[in-house]
N, C-alpha and C. Protein backbone atom coordinates (compact mmCIF):
# COMPACT_ATOMS: atom_id res chain seq x y z
N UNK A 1 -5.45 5.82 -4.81
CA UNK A 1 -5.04 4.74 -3.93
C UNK A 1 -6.05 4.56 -2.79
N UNK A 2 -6.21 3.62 -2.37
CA UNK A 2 -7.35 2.77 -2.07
C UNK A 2 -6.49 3.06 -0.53
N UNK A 3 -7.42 3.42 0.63
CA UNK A 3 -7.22 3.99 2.00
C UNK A 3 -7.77 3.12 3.32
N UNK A 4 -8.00 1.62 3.16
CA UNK A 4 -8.92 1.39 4.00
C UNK A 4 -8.73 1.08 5.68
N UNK A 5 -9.45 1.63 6.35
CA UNK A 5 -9.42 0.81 7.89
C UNK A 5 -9.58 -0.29 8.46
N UNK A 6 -9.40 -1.31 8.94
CA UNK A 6 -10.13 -2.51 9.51
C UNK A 6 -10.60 -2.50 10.68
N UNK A 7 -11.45 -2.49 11.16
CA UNK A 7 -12.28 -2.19 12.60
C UNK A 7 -13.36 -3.15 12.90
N UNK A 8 -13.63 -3.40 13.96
CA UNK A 8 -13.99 -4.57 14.36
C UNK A 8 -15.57 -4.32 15.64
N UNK A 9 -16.09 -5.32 15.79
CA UNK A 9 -17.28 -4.80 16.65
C UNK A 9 -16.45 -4.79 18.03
N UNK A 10 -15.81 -5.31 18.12
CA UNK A 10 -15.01 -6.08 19.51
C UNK A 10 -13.50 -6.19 19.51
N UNK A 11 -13.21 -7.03 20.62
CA UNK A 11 -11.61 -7.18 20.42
C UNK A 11 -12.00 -8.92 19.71
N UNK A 12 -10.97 -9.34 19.73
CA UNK A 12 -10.83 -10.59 18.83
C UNK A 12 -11.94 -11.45 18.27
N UNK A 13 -12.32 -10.58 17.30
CA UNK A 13 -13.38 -10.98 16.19
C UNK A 13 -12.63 -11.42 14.60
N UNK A 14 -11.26 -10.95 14.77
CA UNK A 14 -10.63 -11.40 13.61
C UNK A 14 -10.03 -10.11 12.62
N UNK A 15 -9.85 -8.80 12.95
CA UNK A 15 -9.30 -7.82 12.45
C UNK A 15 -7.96 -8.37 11.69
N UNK A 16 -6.84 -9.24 11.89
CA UNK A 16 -5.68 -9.45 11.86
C UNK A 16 -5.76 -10.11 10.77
N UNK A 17 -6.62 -11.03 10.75
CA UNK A 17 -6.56 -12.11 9.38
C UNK A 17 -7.45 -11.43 8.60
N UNK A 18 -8.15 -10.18 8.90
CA UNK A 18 -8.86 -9.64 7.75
C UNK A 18 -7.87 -8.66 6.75
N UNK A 19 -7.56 -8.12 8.15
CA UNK A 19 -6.67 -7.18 7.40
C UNK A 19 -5.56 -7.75 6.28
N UNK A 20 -4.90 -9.16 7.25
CA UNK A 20 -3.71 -9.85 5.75
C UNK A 20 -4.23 -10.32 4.60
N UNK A 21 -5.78 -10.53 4.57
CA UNK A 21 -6.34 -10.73 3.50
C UNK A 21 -6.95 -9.76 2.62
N UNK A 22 -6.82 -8.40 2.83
CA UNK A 22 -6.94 -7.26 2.00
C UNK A 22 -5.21 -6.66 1.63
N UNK A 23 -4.66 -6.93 2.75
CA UNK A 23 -3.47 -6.39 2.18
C UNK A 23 -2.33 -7.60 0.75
N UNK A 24 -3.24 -8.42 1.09
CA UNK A 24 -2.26 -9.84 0.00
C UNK A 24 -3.44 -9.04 -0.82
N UNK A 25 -4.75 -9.14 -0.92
CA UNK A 25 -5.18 -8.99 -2.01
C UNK A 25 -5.05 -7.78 -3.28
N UNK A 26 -4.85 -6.48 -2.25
CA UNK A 26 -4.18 -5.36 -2.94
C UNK A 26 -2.50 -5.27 -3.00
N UNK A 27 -2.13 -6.26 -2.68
CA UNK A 27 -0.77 -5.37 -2.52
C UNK A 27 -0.11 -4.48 -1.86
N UNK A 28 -1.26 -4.40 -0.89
CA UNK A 28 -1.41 -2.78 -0.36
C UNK A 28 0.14 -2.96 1.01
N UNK A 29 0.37 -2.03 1.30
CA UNK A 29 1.37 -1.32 2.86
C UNK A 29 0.00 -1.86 3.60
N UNK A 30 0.76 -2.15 4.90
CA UNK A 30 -0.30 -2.47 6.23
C UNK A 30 0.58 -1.74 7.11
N UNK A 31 -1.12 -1.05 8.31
CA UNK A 31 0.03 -0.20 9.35
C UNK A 31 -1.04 -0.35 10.34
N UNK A 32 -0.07 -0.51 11.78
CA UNK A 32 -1.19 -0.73 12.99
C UNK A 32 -0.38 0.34 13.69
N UNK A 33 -1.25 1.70 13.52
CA UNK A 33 -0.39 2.55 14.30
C UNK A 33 -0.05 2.43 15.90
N UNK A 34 -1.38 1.63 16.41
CA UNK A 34 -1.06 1.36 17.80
C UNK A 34 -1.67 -0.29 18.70
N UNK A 35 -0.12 -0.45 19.13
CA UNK A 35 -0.22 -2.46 18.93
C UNK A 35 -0.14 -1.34 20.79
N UNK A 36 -0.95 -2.53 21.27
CA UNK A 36 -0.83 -2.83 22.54
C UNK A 36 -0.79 -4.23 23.20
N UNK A 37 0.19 -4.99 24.03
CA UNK A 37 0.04 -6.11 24.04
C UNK A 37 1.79 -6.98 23.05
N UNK A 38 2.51 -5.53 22.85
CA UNK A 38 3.67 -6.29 22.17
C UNK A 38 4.79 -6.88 22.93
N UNK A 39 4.91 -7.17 23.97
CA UNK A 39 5.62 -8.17 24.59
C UNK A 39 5.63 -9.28 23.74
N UNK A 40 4.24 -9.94 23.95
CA UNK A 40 3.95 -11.01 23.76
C UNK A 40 3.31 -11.59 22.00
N UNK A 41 2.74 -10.38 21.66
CA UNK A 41 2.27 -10.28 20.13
C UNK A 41 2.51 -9.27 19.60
N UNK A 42 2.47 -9.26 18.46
CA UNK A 42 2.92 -8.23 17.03
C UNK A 42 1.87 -8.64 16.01
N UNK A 43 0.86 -7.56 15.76
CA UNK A 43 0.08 -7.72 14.88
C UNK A 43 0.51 -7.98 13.38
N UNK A 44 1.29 -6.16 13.26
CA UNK A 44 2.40 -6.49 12.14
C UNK A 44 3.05 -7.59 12.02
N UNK A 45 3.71 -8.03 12.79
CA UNK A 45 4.17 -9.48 12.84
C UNK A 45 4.04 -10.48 12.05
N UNK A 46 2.56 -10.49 12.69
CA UNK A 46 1.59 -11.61 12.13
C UNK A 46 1.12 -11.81 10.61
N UNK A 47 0.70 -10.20 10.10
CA UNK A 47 0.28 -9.75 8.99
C UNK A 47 1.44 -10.04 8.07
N UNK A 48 2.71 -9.88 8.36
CA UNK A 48 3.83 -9.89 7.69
C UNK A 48 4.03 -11.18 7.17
N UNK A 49 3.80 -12.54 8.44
CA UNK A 49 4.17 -13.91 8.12
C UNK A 49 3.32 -14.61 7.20
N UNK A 50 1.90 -14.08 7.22
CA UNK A 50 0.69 -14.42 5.98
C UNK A 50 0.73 -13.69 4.99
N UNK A 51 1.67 -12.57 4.86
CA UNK A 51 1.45 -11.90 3.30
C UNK A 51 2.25 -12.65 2.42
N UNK A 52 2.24 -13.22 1.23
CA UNK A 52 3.20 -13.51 -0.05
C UNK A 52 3.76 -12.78 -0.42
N UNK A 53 3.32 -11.48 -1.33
CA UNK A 53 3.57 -10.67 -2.31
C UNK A 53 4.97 -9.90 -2.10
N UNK A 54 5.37 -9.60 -2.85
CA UNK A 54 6.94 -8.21 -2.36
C UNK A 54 6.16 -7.33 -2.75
N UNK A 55 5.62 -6.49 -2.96
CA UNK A 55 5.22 -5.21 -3.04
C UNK A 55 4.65 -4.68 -1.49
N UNK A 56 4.20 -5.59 -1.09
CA UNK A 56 3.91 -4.55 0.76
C UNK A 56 4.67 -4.28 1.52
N UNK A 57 4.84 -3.21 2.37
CA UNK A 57 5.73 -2.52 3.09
C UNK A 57 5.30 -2.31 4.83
N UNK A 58 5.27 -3.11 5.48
CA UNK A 58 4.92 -3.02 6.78
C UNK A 58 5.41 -1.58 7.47
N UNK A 59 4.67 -0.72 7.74
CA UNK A 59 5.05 0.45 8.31
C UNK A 59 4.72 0.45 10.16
N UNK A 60 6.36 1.17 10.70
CA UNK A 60 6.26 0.45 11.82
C UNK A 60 5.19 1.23 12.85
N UNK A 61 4.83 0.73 14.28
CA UNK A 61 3.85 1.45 14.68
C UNK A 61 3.88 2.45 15.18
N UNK A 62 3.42 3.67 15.74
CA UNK A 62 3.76 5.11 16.40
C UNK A 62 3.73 4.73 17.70
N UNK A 63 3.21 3.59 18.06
CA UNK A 63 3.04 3.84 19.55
C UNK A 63 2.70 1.66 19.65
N UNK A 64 3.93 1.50 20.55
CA UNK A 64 4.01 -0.13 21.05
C UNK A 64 4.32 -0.22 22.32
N UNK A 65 3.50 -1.09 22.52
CA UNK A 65 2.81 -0.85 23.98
C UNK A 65 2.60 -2.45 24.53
N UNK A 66 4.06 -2.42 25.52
CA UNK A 66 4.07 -3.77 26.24
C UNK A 66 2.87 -4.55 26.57
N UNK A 67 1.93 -3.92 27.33
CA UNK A 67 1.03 -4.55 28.21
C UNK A 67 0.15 -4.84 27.45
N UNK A 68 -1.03 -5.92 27.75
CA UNK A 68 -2.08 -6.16 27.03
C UNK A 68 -3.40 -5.92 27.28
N UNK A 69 -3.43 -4.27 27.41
CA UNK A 69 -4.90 -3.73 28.03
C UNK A 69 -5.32 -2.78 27.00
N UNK A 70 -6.41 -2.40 27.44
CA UNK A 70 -6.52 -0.90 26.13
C UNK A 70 -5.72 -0.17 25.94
N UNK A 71 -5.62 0.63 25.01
CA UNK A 71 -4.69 1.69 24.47
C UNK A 71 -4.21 2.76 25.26
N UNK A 72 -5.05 3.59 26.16
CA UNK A 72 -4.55 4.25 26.73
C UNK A 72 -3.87 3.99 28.56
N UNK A 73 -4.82 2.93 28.71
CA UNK A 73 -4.30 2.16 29.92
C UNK A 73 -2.73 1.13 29.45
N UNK A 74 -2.91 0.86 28.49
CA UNK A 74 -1.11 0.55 28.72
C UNK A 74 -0.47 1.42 28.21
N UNK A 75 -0.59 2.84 27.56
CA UNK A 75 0.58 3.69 27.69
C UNK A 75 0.04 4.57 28.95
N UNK A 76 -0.48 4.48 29.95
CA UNK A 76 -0.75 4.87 31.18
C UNK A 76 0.76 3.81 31.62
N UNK A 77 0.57 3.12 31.70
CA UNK A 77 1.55 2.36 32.11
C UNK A 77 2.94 2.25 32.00
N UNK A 78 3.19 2.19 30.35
CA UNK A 78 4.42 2.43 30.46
C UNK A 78 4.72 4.40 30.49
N UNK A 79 4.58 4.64 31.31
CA UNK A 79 4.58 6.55 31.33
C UNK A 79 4.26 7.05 29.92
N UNK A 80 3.30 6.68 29.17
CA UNK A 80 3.04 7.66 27.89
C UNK A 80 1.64 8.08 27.96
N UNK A 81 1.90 8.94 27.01
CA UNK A 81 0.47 9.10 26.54
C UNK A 81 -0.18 9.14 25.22
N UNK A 82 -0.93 8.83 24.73
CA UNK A 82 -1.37 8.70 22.75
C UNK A 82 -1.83 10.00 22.62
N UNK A 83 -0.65 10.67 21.85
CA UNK A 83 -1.33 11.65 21.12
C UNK A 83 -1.62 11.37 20.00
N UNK A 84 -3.00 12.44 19.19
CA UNK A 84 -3.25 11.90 17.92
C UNK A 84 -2.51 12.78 17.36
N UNK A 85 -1.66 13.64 17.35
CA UNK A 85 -0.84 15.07 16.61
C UNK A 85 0.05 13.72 16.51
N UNK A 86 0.89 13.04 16.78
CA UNK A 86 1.81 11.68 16.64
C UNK A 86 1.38 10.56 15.53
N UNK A 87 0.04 10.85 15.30
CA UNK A 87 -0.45 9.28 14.44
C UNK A 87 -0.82 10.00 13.19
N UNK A 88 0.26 9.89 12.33
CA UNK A 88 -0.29 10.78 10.69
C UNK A 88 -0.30 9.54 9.98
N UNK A 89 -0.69 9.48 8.97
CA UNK A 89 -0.51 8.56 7.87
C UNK A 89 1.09 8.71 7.08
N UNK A 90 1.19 7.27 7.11
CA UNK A 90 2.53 7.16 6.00
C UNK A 90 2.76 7.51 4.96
N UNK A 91 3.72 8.18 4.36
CA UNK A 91 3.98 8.58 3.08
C UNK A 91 3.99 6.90 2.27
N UNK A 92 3.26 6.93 1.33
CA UNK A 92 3.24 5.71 0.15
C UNK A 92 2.39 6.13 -0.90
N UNK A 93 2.83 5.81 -1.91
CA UNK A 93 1.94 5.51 -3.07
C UNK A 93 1.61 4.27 -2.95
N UNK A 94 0.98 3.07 -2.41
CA UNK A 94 0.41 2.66 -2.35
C UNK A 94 -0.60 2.46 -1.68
N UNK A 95 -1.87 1.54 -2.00
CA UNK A 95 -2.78 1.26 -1.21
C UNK A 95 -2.25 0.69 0.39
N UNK A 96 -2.85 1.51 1.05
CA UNK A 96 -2.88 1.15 2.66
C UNK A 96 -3.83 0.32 3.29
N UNK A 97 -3.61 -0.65 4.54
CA UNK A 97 -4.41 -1.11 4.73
C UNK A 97 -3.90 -0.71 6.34
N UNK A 98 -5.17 -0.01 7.23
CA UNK A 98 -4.91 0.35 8.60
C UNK A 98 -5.45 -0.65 9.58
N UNK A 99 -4.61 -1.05 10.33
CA UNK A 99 -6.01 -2.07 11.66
C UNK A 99 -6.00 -1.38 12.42
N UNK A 100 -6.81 -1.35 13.25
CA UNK A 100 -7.49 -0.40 14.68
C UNK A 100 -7.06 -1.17 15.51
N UNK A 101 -7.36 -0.67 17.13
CA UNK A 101 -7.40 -1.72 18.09
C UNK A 101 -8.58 -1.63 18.76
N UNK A 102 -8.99 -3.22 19.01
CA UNK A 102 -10.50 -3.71 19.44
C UNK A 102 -11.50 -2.40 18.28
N UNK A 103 -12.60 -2.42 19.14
CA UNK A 103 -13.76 -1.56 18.32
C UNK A 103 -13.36 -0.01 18.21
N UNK A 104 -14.38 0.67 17.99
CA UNK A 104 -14.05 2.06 17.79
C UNK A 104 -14.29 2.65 18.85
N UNK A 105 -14.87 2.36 20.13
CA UNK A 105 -15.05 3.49 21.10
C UNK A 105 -14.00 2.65 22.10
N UNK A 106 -12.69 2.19 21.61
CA UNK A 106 -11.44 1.55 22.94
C UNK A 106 -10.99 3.07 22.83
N UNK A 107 -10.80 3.53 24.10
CA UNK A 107 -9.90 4.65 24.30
C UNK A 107 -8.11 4.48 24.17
N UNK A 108 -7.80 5.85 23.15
CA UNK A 108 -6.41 5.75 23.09
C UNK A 108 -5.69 6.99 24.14
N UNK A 109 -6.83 7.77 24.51
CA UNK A 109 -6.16 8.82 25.67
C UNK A 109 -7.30 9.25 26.77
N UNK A 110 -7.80 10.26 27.96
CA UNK A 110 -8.97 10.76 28.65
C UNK A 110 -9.60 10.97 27.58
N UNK A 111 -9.12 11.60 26.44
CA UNK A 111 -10.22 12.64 25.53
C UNK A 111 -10.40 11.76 23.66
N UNK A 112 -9.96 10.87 23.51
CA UNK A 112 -9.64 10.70 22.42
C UNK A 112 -10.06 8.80 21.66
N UNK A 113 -11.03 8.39 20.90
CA UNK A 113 -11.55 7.50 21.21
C UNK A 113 -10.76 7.04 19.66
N UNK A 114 -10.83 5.41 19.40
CA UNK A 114 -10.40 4.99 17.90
C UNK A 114 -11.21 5.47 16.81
N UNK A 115 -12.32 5.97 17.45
CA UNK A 115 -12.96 6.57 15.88
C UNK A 115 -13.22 8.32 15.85
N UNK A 116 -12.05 8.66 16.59
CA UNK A 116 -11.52 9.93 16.56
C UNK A 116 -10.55 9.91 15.70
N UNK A 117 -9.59 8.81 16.06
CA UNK A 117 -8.88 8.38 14.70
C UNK A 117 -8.80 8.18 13.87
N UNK A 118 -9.90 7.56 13.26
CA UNK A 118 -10.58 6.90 11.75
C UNK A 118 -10.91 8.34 11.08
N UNK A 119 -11.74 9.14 12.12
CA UNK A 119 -11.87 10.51 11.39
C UNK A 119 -11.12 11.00 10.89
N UNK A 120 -9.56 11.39 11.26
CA UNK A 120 -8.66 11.96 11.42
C UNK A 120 -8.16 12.01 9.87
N UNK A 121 -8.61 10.34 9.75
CA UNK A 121 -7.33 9.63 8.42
C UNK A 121 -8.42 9.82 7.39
N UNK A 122 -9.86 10.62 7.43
CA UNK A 122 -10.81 10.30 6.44
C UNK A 122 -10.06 9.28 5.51
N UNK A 123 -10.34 8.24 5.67
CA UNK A 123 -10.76 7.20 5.06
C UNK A 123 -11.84 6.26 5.29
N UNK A 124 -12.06 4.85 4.17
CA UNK A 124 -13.02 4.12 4.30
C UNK A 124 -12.72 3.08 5.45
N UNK A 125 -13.71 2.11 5.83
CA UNK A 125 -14.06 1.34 6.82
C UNK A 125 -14.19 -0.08 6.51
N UNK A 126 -13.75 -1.22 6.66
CA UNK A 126 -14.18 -1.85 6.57
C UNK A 126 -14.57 -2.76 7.66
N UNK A 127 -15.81 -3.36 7.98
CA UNK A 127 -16.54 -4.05 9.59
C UNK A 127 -16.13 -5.13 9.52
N UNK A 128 -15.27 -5.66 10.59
CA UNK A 128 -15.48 -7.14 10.69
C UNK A 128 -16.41 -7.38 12.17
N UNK A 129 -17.03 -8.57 11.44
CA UNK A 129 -18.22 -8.95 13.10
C UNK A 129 -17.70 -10.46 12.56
N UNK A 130 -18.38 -11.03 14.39
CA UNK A 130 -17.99 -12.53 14.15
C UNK A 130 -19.29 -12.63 15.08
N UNK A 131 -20.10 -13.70 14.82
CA UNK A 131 -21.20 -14.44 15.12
C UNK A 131 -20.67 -14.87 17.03
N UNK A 132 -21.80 -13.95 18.08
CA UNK A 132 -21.60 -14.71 19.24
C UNK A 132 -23.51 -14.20 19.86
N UNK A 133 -23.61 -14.39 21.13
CA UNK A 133 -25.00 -14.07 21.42
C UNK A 133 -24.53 -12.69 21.63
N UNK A 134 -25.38 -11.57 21.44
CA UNK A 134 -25.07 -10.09 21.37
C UNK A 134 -24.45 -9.52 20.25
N UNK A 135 -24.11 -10.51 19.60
CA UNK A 135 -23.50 -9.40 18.03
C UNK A 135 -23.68 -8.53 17.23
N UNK A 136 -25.00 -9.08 16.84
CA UNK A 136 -26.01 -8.32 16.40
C UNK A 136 -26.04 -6.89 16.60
N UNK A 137 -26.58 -6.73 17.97
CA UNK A 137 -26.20 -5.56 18.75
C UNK A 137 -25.05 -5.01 18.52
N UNK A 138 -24.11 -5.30 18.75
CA UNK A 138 -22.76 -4.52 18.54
C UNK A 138 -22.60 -4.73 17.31
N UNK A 139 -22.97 -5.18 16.46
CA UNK A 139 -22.51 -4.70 14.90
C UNK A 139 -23.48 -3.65 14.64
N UNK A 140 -24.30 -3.78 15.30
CA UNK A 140 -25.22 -2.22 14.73
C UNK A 140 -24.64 -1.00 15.21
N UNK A 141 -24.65 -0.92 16.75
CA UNK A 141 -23.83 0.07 17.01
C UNK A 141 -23.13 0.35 16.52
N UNK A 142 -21.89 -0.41 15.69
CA UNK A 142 -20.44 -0.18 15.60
C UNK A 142 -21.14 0.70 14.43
N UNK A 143 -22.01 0.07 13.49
CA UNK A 143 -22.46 0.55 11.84
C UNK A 143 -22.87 2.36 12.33
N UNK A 144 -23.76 2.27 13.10
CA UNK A 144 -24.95 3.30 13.25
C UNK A 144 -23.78 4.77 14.00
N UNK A 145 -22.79 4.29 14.71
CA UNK A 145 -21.57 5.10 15.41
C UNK A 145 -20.80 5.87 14.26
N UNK A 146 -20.25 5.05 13.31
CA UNK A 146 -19.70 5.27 12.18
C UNK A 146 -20.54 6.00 11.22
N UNK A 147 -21.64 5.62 10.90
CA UNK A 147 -22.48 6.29 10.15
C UNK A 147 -22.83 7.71 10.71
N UNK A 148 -23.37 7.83 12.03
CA UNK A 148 -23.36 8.98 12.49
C UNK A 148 -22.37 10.30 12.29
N UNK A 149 -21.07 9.47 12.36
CA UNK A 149 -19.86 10.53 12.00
C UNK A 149 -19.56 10.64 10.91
N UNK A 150 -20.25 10.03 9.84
CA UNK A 150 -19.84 10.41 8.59
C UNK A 150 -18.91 9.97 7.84
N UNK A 151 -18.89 8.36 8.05
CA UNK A 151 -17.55 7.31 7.99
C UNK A 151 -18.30 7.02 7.24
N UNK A 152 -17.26 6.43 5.53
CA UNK A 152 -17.73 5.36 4.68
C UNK A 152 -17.67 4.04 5.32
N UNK A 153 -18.44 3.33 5.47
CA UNK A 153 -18.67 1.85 5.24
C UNK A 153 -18.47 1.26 4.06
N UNK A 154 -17.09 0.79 3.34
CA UNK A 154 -17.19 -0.07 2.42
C UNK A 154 -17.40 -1.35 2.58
N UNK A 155 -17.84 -2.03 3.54
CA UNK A 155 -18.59 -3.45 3.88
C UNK A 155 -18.07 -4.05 4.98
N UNK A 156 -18.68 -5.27 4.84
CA UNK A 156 -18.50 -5.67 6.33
C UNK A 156 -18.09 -7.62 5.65
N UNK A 157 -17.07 -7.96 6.60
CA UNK A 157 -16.63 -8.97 6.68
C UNK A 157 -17.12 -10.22 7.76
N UNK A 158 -17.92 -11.16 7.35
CA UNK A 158 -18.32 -12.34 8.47
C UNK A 158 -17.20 -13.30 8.78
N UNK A 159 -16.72 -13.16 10.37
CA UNK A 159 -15.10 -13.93 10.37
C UNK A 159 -15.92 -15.35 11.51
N UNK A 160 -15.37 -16.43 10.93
CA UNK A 160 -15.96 -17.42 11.87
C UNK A 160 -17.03 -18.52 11.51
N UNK A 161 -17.47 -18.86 12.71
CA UNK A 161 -18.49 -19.96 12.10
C UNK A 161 -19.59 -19.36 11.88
N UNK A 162 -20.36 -19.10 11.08
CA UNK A 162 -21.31 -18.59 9.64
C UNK A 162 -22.60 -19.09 11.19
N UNK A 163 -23.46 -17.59 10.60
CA UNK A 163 -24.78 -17.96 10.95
C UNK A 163 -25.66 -16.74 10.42
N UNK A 164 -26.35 -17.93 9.33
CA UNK A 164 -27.32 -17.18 8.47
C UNK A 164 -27.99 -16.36 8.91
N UNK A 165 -28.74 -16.65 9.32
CA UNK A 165 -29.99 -16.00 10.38
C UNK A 165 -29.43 -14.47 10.54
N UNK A 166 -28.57 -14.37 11.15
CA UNK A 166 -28.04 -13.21 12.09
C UNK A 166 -27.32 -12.14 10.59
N UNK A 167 -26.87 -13.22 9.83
CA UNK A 167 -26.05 -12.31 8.46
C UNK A 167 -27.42 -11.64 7.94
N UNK A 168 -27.94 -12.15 7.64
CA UNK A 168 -29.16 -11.86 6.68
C UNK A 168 -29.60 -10.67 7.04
N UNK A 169 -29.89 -10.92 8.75
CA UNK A 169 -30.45 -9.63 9.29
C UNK A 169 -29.69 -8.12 9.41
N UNK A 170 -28.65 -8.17 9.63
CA UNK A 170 -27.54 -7.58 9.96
C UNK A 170 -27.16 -7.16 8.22
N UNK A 171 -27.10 -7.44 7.25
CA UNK A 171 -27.04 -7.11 5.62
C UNK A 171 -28.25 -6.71 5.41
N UNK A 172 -30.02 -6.81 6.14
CA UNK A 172 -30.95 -6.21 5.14
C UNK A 172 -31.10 -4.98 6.46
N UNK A 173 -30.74 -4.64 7.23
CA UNK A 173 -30.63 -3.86 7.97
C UNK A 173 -29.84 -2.78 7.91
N UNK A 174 -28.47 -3.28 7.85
CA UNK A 174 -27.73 -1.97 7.64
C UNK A 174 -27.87 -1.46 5.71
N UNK A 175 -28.11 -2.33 5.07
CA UNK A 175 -27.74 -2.50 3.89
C UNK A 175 -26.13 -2.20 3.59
N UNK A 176 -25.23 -2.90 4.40
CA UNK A 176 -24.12 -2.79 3.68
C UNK A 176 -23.79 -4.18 2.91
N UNK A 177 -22.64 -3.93 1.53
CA UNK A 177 -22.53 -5.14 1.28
C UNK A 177 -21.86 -5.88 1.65
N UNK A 178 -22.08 -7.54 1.88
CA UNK A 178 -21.20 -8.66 2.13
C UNK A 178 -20.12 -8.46 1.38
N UNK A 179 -18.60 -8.29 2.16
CA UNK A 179 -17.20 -8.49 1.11
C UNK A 179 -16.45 -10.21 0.99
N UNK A 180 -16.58 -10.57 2.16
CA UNK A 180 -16.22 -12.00 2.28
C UNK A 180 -17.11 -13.05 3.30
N UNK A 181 -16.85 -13.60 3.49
CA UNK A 181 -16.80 -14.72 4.78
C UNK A 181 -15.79 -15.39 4.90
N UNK A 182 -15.08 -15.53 6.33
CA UNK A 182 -13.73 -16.04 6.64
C UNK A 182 -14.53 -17.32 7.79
N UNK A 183 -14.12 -18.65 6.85
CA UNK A 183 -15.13 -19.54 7.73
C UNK A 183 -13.24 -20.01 9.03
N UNK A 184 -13.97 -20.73 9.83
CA UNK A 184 -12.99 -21.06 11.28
C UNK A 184 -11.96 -22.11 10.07
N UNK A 185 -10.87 -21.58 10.34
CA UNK A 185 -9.47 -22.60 10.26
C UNK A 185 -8.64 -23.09 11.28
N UNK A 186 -8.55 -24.29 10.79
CA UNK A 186 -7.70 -25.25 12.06
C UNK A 186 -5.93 -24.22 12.37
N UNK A 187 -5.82 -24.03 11.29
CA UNK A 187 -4.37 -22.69 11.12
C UNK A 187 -4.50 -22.25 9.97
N UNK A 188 -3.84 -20.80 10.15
CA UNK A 188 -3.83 -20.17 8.92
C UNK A 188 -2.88 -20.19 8.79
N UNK A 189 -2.37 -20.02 7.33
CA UNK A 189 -1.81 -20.17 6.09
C UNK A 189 -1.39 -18.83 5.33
N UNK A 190 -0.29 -18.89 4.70
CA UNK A 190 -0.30 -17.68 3.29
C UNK A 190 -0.90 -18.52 2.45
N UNK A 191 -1.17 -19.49 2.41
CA UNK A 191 -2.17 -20.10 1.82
C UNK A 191 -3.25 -19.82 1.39
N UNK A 192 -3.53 -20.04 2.54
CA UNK A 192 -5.81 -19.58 2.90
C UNK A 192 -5.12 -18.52 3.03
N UNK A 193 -4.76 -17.75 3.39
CA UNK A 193 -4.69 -15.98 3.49
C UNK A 193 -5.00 -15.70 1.97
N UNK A 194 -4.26 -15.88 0.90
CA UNK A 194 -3.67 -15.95 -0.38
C UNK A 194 -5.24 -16.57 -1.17
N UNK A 195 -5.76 -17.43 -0.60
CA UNK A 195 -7.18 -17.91 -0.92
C UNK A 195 -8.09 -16.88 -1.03
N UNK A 196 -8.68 -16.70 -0.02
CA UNK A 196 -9.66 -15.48 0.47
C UNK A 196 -8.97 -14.67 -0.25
N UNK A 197 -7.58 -14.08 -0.77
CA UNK A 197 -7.68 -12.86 -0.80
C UNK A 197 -8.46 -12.43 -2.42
N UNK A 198 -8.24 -13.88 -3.46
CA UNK A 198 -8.60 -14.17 -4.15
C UNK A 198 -9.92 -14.02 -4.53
N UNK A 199 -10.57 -14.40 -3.26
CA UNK A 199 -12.23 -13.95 -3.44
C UNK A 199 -12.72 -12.81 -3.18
N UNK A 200 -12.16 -11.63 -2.88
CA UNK A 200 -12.63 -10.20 -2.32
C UNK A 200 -11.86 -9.70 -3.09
N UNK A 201 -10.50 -10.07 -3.90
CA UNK A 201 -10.30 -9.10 -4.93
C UNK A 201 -11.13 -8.38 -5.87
N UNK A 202 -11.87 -8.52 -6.52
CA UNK A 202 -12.42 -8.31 -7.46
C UNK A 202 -13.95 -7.63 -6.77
N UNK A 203 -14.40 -7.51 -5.54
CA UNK A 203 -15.14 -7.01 -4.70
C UNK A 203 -14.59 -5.07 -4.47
N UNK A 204 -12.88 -5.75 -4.46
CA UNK A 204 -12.63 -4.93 -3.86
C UNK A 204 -12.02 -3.75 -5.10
N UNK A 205 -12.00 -4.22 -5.99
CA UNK A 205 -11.66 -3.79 -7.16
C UNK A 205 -12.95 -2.49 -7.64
N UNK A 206 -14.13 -2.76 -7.38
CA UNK A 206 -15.21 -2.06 -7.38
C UNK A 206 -15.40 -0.96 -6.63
N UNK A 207 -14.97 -1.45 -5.48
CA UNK A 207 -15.56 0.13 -4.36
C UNK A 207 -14.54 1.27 -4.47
């Protein structure tokens, strides 16, 4: 069973609609062990209202967190604290699909970073970047951070309005492979979710 992460260079680069489009495409359980910002949003939520299929199982989060700041600054807030002894993986036989919050170095405690976490769950990775001035940059980091620790990279996802130039470089550089491109929608859909997921199936069928 197929284990993957969704992680992102940044905060809203598009983790949410990547993730419902791997989890429609496998079938897979989706789990955001730590939503911060749920007053007002629910990632799961979201993932839930774009999936089709009955076979996925939204697993709920370990740690939900009113405010809408980093991870460990809003359970600073509401009196908690993120332990990672608290964040295990779900019992399933099925494929999982995990989202992170923002990139990998958002802190979830003083000592404890999101790709302390990713370690934790050895599993694979998958990058989403979205085209802005500086991306570049932070998609390398995010690659070269991960790589350092000994994280699979099973590819990287382009979310947004497309720019060649920067893909090209960023694919003959890291050499990871292209899994999709998620071009800008006026709204999404289980539709277009259900679309895309169509086109990375069989991508994803491989790794």
């Amino acid at each position: 069973m197929k284990r993957i992460f969704v992680t992102g260079i940044g905060t809203e680069v598009g983790k949410t609609v990547v993730s419902a489009i791997i989890t429609e495409a496998l079938q897979a359980d989706y789990w955001k062990p730590v939503q911060s910002g749920a007053e007002s949003d629910s990632d799961t939520a979201t993932v839930r209202s774009l999936v089709q299929n009955q076979q996925s199982f939204f697993h709920p989060e370990v740690y939900r967190l009113p405010l809408p700041l980093s991870p460990h600054a809003a359970a600073a807030a509401a009196g908690l604290t993120i332990d990672l002894e608290n964040i295990q993986l779900p019992k399933t036989q099925n494929h999982l699909v995990i989202e992170g919050a923002g990139g990998i170095f958002v802190p979830l405690n003083n000592n404890n970073l999101v790709v302390d976490m990713i370690s934790g769950f050895n599993c694979e990775v998958m990058l989403v970047s979205r085209h802005y001035l500086g991306s570049i940059n932070h998609t390398l980091l995010t690659w070269e951070a991960l790589k350092n620790r000994g994280i699979k990279i099973t590819g990287i996802v382009f979310n947004g309005e497309p720019n060649p130039a920067s893909e090209k470089f960023i694919l003959h550089y890291t050499g990871l492979p292209l899994l999709l491109s998620v071009l800008p929608e006026t709204a999404l859909t289980p539709e277009i979710i259900g679309r895309y997921a169509i086109q990375i199936r069989e991508k994803l069928d491989t790794i």
